[in-house]
PDB file of N, CA and C in Angstrom:
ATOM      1  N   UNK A   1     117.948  89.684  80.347  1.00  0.00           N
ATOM      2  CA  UNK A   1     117.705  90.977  80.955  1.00  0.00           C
ATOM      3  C   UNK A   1     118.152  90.944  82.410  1.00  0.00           C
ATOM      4  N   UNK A   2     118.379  92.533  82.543  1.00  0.00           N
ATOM      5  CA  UNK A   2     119.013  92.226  83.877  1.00  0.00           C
ATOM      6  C   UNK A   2     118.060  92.334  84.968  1.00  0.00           C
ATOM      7  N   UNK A   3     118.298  91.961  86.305  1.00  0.00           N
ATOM      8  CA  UNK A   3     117.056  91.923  87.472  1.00  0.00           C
ATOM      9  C   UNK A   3     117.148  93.548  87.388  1.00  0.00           C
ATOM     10  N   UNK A   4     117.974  94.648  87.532  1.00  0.00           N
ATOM     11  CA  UNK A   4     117.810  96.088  87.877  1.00  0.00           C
ATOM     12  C   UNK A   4     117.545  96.478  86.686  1.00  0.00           C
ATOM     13  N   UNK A   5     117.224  95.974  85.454  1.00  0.00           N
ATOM     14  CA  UNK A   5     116.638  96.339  84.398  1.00  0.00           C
ATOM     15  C   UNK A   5     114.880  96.345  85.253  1.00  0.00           C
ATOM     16  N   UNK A   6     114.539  95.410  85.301  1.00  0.00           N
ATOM     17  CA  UNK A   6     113.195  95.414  85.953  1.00  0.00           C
ATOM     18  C   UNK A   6     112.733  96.125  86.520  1.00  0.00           C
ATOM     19  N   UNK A   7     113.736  95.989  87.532  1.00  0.00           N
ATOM     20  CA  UNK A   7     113.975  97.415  88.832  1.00  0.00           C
ATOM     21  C   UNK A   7     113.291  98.613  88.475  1.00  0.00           C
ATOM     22  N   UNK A   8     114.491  98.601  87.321  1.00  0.00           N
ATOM     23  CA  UNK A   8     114.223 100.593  86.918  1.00  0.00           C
ATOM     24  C   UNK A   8     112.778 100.656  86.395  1.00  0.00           C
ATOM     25  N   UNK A   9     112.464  99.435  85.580  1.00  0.00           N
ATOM     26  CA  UNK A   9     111.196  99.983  84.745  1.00  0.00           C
ATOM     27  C   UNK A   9     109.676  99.848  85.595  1.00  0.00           C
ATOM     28  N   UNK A  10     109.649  98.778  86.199  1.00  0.00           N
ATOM     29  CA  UNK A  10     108.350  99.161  87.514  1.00  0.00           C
ATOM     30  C   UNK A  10     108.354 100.234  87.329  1.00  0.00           C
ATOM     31  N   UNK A  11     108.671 101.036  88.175  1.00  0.00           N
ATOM     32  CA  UNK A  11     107.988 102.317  87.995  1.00  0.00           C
ATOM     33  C   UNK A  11     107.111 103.324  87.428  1.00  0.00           C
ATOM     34  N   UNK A  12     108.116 103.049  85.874  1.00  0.00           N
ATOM     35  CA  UNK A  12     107.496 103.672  84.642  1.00  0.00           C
ATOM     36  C   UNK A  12     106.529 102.858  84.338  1.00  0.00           C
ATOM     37  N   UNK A  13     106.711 101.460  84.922  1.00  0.00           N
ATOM     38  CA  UNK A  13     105.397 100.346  84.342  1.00  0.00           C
ATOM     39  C   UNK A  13     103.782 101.251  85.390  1.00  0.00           C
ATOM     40  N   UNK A  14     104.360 101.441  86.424  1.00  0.00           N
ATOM     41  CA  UNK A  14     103.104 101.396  87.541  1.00  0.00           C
ATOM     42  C   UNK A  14     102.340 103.027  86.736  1.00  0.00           C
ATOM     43  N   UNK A  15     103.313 103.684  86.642  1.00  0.00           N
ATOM     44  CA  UNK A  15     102.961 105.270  86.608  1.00  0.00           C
ATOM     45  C   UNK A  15     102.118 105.347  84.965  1.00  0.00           C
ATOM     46  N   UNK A  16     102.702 104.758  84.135  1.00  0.00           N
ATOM     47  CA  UNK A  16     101.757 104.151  82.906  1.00  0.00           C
ATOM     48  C   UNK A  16     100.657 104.083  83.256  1.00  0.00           C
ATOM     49  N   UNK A  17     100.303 102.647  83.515  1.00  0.00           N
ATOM     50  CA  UNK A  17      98.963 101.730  84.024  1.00  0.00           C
ATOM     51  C   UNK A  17      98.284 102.879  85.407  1.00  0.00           C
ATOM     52  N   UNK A  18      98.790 103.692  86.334  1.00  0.00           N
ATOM     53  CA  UNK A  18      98.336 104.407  87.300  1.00  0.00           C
ATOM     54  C   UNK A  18      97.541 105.846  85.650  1.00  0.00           C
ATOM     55  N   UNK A  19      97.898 106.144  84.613  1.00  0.00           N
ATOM     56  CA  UNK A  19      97.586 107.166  84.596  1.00  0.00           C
ATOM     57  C   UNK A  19      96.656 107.274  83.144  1.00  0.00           C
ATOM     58  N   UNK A  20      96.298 105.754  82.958  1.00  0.00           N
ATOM     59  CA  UNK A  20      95.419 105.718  81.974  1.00  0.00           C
ATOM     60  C   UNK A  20      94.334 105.367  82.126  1.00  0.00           C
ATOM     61  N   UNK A  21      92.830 106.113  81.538  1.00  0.00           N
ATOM     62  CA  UNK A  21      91.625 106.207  82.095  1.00  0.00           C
ATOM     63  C   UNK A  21      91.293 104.543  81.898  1.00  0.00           C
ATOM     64  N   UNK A  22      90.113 104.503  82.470  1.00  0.00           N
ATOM     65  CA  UNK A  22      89.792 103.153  82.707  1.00  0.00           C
ATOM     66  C   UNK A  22      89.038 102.820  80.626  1.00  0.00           C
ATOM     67  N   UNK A  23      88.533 103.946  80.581  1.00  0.00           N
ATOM     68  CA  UNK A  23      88.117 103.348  79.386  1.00  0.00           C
ATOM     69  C   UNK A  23      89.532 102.144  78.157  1.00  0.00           C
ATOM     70  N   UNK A  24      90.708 102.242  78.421  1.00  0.00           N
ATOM     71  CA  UNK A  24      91.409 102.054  77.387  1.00  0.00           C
ATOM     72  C   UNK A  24      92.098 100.950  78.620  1.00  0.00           C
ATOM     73  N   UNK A  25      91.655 100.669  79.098  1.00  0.00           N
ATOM     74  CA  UNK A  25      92.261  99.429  80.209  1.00  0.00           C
ATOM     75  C   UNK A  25      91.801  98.270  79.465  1.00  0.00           C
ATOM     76  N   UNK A  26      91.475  96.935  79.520  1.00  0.00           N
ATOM     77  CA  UNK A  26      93.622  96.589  79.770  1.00  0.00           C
ATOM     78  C   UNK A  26      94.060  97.008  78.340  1.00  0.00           C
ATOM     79  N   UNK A  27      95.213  97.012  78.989  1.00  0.00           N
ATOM     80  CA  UNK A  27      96.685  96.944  77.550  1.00  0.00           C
ATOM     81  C   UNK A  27      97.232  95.926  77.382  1.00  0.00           C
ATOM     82  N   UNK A  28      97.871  95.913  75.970  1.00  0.00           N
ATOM     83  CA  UNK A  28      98.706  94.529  75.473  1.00  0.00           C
ATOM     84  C   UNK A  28      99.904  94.675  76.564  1.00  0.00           C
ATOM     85  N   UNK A  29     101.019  93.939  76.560  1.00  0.00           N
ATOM     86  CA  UNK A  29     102.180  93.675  76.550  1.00  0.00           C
ATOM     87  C   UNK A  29     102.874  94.493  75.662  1.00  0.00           C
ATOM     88  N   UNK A  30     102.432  94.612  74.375  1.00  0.00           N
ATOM     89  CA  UNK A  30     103.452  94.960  73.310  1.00  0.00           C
ATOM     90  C   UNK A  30     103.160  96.962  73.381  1.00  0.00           C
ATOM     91  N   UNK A  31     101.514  97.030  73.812  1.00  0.00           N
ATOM     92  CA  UNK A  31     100.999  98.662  73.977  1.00  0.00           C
ATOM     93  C   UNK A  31     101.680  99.055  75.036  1.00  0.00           C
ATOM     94  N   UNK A  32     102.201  98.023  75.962  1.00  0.00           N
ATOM     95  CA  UNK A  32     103.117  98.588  77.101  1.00  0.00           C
ATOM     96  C   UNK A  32     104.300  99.208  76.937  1.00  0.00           C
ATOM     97  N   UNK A  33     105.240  98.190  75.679  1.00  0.00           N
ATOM     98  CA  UNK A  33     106.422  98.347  75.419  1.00  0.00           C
ATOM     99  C   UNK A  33     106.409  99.572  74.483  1.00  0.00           C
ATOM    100  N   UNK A  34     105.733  99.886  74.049  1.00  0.00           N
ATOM    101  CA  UNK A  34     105.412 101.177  73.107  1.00  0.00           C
ATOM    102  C   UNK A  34     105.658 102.298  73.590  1.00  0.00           C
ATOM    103  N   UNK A  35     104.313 102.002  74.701  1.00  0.00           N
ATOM    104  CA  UNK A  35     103.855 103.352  75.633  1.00  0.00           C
ATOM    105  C   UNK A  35     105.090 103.882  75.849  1.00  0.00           C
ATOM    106  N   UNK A  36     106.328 102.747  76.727  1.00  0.00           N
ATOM    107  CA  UNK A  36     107.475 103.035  77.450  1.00  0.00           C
ATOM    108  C   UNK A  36     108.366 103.001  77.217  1.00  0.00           C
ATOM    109  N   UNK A  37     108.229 103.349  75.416  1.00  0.00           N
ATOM    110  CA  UNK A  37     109.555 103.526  74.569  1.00  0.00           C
ATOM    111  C   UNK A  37     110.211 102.312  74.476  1.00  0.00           C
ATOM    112  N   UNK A  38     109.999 101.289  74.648  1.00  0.00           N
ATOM    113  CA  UNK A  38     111.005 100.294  74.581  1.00  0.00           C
ATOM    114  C   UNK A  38     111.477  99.880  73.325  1.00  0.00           C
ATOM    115  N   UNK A  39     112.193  99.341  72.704  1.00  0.00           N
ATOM    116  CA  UNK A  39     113.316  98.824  71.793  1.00  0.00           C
ATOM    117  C   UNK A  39     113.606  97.633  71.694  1.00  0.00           C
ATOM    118  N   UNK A  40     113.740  96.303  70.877  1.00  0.00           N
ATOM    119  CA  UNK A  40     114.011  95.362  70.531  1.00  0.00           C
ATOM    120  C   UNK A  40     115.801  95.550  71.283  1.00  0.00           C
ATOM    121  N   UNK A  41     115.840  93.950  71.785  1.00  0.00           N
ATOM    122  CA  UNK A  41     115.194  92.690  72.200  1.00  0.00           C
ATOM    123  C   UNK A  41     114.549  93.047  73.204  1.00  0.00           C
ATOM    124  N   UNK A  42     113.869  91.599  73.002  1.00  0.00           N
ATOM    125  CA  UNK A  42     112.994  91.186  74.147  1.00  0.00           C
ATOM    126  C   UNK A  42     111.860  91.843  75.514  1.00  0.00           C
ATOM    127  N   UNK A  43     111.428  92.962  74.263  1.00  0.00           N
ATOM    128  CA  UNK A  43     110.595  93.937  75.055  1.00  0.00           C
ATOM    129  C   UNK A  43     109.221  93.458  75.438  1.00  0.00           C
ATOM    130  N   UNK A  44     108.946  92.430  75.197  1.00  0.00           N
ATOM    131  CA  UNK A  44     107.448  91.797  75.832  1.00  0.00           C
ATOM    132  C   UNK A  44     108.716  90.936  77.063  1.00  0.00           C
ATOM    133  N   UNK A  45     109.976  90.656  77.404  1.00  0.00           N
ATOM    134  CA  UNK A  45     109.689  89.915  78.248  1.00  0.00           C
ATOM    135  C   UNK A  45     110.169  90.754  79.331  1.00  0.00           C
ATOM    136  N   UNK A  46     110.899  92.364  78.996  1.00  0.00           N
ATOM    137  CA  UNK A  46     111.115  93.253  79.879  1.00  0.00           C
ATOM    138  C   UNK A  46     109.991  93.715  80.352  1.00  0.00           C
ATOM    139  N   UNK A  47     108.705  93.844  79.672  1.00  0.00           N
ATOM    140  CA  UNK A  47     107.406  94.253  80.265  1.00  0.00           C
ATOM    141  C   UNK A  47     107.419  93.347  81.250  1.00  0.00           C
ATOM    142  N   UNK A  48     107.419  92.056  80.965  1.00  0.00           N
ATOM    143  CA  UNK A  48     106.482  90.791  82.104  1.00  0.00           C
ATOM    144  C   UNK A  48     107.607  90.924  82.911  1.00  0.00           C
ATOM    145  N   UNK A  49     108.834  91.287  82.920  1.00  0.00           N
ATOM    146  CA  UNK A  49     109.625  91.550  84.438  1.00  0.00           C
ATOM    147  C   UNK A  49     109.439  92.223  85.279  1.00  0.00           C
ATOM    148  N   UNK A  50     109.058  93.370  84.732  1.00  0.00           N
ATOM    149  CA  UNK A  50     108.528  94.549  85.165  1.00  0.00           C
ATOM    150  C   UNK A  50     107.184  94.650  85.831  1.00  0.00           C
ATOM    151  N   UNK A  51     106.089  93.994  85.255  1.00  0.00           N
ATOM    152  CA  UNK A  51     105.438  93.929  85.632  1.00  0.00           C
ATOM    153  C   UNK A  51     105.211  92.640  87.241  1.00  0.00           C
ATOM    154  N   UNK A  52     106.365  91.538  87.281  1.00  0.00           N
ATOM    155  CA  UNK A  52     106.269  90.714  87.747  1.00  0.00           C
ATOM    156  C   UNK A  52     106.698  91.470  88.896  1.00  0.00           C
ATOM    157  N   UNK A  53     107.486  92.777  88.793  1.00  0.00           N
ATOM    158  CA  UNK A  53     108.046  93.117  90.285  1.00  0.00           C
ATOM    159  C   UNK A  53     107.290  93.923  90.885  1.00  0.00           C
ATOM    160  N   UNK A  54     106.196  94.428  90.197  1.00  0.00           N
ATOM    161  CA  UNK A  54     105.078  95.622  90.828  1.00  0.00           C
ATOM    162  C   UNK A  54     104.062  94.130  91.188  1.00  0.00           C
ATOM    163  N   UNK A  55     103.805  93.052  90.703  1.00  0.00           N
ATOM    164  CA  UNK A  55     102.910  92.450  91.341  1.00  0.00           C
ATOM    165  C   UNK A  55     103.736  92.021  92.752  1.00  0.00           C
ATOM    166  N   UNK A  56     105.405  91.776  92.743  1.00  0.00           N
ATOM    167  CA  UNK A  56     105.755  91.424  94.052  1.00  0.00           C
ATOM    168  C   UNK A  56     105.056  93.133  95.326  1.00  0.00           C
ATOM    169  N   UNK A  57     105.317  93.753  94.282  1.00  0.00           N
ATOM    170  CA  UNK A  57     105.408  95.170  95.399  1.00  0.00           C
ATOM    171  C   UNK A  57     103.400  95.154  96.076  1.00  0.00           C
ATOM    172  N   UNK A  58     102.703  94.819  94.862  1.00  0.00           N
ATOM    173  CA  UNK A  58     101.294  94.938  95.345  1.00  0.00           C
ATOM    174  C   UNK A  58     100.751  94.041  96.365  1.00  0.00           C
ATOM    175  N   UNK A  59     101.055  92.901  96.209  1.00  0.00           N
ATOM    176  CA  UNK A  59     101.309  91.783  97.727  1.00  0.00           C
ATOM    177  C   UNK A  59     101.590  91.959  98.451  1.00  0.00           C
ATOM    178  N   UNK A  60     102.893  93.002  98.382  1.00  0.00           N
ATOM    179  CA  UNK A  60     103.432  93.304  99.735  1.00  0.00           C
ATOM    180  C   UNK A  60     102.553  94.025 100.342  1.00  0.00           C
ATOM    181  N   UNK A  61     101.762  95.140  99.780  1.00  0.00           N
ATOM    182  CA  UNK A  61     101.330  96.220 100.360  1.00  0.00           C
ATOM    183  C   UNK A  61     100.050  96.034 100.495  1.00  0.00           C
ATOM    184  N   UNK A  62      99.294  95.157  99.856  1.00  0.00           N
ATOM    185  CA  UNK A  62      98.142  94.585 100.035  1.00  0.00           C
ATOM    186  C   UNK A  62      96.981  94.995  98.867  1.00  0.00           C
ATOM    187  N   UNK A  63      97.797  95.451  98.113  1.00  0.00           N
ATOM    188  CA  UNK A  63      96.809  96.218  96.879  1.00  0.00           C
ATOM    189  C   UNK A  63      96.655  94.706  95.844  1.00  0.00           C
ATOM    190  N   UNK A  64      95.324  95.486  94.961  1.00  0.00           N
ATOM    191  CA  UNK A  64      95.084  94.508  93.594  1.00  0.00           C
ATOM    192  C   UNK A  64      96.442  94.698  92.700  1.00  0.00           C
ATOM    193  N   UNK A  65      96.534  93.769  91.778  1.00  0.00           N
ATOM    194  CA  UNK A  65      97.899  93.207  91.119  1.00  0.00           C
ATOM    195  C   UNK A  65      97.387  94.600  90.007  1.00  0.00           C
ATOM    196  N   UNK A  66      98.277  95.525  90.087  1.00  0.00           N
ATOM    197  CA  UNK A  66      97.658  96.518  88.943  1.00  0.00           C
ATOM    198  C   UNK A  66      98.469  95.737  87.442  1.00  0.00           C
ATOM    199  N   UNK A  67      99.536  94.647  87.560  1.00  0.00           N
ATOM    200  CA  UNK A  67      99.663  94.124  86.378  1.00  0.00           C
ATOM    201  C   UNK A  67      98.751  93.198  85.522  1.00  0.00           C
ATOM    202  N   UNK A  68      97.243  92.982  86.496  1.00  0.00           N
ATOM    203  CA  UNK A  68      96.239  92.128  85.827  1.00  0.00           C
ATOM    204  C   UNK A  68      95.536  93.601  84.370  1.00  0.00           C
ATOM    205  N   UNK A  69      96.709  94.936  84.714  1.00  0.00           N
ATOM    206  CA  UNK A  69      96.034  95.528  83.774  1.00  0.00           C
ATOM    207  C   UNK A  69      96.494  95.217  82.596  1.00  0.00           C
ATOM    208  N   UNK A  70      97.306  94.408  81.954  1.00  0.00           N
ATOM    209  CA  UNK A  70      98.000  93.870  80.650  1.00  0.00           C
ATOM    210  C   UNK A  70      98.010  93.006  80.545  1.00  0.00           C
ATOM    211  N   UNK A  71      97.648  92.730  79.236  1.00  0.00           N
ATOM    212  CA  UNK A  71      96.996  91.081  78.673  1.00  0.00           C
ATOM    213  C   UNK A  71      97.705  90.755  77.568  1.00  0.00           C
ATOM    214  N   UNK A  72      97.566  89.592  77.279  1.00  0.00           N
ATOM    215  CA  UNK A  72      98.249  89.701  75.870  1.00  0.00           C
ATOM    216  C   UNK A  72      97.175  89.369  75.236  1.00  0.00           C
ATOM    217  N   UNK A  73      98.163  89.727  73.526  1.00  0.00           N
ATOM    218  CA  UNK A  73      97.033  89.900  72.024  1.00  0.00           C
ATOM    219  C   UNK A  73      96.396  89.245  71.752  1.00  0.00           C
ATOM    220  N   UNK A  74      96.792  87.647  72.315  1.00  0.00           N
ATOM    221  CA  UNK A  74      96.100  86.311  71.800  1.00  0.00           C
ATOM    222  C   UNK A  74      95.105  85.929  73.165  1.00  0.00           C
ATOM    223  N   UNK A  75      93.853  86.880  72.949  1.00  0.00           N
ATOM    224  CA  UNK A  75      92.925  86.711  74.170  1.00  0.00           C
ATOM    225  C   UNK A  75      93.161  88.076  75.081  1.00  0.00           C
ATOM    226  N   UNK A  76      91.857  87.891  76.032  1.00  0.00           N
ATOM    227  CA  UNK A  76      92.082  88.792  77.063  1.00  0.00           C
ATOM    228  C   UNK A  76      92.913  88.528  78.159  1.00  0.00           C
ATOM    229  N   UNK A  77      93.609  87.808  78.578  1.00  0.00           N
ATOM    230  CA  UNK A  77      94.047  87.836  79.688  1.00  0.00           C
ATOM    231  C   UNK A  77      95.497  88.235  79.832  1.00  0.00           C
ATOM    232  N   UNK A  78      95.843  87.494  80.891  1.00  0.00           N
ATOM    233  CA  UNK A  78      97.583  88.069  81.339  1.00  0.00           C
ATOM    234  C   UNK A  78      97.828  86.555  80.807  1.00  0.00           C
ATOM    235  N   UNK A  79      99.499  86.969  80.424  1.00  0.00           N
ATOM    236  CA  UNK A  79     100.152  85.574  80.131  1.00  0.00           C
ATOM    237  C   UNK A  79     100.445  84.613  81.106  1.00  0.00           C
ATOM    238  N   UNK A  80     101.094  83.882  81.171  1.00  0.00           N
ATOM    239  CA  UNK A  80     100.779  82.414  82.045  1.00  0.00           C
ATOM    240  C   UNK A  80     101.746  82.507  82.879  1.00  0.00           C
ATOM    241  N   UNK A  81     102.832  83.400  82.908  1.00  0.00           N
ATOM    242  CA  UNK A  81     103.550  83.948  83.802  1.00  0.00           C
ATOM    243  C   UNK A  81     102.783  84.922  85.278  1.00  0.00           C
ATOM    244  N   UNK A  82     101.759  86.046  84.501  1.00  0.00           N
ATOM    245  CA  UNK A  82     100.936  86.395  85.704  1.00  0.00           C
ATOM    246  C   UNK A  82     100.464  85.461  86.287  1.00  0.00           C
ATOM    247  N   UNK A  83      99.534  83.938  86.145  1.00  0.00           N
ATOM    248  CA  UNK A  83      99.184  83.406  87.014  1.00  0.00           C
ATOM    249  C   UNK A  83     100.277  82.518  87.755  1.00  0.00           C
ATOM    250  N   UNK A  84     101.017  81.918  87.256  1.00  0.00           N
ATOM    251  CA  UNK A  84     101.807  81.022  87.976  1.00  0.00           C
ATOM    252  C   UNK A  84     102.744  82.087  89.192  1.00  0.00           C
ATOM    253  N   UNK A  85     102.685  83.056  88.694  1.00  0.00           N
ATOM    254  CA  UNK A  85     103.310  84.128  89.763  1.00  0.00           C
ATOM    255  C   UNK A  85     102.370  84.599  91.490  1.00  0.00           C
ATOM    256  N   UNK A  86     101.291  84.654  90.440  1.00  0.00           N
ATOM    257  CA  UNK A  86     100.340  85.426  91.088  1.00  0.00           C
ATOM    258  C   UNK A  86      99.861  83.616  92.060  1.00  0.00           C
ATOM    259  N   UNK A  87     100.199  82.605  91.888  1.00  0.00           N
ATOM    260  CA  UNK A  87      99.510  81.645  92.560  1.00  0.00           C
ATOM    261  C   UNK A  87     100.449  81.869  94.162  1.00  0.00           C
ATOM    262  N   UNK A  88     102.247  81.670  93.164  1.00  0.00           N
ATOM    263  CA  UNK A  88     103.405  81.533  93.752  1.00  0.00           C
ATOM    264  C   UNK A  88     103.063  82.816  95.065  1.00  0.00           C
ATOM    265  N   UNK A  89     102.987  83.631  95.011  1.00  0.00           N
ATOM    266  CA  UNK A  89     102.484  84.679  96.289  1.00  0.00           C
ATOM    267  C   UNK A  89     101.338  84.520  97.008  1.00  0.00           C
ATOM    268  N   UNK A  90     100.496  83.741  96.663  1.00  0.00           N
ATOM    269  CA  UNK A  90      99.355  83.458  97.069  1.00  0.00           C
ATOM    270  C   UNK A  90      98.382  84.505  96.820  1.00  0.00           C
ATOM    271  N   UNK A  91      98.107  84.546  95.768  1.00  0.00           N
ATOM    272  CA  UNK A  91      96.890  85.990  95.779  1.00  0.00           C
ATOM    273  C   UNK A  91      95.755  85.175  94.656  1.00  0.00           C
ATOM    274  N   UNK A  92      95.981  84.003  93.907  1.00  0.00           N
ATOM    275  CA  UNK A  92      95.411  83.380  93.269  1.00  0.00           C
ATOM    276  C   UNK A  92      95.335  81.970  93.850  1.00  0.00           C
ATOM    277  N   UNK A  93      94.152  81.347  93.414  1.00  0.00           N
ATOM    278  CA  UNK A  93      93.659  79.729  93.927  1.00  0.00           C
ATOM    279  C   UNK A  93      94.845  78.931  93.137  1.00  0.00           C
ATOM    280  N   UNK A  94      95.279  77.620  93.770  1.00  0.00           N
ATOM    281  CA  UNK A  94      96.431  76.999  92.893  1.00  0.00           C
ATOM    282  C   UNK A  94      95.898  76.113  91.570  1.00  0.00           C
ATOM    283  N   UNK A  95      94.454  76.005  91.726  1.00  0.00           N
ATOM    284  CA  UNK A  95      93.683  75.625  90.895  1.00  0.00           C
ATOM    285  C   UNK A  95      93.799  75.913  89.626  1.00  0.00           C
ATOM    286  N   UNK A  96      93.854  75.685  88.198  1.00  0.00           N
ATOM    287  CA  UNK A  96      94.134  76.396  87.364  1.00  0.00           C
ATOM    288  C   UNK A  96      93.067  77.083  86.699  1.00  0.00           C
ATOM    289  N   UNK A  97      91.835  76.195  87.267  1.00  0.00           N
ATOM    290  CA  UNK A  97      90.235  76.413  86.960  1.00  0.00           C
ATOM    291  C   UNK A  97      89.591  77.715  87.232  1.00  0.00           C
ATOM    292  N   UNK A  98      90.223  77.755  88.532  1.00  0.00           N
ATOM    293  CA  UNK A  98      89.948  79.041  89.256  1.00  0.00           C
ATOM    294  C   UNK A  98      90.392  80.370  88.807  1.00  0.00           C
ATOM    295  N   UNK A  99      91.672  80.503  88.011  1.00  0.00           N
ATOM    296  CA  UNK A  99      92.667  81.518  87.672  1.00  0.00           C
ATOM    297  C   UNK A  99      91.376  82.613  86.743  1.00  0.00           C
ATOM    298  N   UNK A 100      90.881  82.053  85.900  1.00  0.00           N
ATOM    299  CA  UNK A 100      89.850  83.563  85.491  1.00  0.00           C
ATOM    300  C   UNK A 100      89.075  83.969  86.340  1.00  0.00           C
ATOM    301  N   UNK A 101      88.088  83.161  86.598  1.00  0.00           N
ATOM    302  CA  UNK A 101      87.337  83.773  87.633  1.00  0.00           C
ATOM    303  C   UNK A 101      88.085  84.510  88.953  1.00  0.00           C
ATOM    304  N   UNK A 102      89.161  84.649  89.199  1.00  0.00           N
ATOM    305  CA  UNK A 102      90.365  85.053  89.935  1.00  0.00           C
ATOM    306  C   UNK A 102      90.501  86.186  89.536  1.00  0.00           C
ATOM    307  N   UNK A 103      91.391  85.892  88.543  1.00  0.00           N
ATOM    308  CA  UNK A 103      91.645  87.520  87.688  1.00  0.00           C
ATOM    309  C   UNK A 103      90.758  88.223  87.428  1.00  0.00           C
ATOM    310  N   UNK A 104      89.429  87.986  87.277  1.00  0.00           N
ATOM    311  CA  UNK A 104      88.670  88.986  87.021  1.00  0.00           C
ATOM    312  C   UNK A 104      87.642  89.848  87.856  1.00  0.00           C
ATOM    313  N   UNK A 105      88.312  89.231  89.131  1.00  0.00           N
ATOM    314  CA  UNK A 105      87.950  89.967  90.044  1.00  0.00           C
ATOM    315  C   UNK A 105      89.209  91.128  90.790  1.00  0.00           C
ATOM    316  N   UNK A 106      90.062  90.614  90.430  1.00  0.00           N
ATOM    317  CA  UNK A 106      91.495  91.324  90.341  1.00  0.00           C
ATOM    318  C   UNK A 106      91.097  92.677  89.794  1.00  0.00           C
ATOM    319  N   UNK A 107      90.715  92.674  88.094  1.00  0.00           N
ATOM    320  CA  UNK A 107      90.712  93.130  87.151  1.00  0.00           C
ATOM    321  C   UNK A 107      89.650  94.213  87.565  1.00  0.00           C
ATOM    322  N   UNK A 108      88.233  93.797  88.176  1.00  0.00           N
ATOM    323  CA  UNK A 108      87.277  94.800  88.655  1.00  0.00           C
ATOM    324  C   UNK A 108      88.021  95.615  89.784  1.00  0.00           C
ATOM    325  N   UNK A 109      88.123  95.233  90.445  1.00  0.00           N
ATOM    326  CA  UNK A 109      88.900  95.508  92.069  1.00  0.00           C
ATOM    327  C   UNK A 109      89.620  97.189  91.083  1.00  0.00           C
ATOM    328  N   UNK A 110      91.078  96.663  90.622  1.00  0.00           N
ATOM    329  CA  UNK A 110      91.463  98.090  89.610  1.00  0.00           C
ATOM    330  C   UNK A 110      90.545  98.377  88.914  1.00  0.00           C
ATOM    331  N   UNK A 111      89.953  98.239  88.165  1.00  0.00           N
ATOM    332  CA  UNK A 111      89.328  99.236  87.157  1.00  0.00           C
ATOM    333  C   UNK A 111      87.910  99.940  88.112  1.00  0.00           C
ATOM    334  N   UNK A 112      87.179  99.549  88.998  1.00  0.00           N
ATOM    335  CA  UNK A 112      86.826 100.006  89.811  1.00  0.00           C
ATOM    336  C   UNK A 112      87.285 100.860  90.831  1.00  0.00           C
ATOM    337  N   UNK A 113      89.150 101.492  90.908  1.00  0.00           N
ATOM    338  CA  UNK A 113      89.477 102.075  91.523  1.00  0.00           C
ATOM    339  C   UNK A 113      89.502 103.374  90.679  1.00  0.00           C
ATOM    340  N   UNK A 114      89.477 103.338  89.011  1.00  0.00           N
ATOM    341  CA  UNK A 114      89.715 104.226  88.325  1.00  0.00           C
ATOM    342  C   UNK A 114      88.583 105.014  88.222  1.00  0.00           C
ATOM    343  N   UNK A 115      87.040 104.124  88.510  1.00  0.00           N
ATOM    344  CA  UNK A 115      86.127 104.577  87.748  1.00  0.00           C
ATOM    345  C   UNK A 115      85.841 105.953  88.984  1.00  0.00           C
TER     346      UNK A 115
END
């Protein structure tokens, strides 16, 4: 995939996740690729690009990672790409111990912005 593939879809990723009530929070990966029309190939890893560039944009600006709102199917959490990302910017402990109890304060932080 291409990097301005990513590009384009942030957006539609943020404006998604910005416009769904908190009750139906989080979403899969794959409820993402749905939501946003996406198409085979490799539409769970165009989500996690996408999503990887709105977590660069939320760092920047100082907001919660609104991509801790998508988890994948196998469990609640984000895939192992959100944390190793989310360490790489520093917004998570490098600890690996630490990473839920991390995220799930991430996770309140947004869904507490919705409520």
């Amino acid at each position: 995939m291409e990097i301005q593939d990513a590009t384009d879809l942030a957006p539609r990723l943020r404006a998604l996740l910005e416009c769904l009530p908190a009750e139906q929070l989080p979403i899969t990966y794959q409820q993402a690729a749905e939501a946003l029309g996406l198409s085979p190939p490799r539409t769970i890893q165009r989500v996690a690009l996408g999503l990887e560039a709105l977590m660069r944009e939320d760092v920047a600006a100082g907001r919660p990672l609104i991509a801790a709102l998508v988890i994948s199917r196998r469990g609640d959490m984000p895939r192992q790409g959100f944390f190793e990302l989310a360490v790489e910017l520093g917004r998570l402990p490098a600890d690996p111990a630490e990473h839920e109890a991390a995220y799930r304060e991430e996770l309140e932080a947004l869904l507490g912005e919705k409520r």
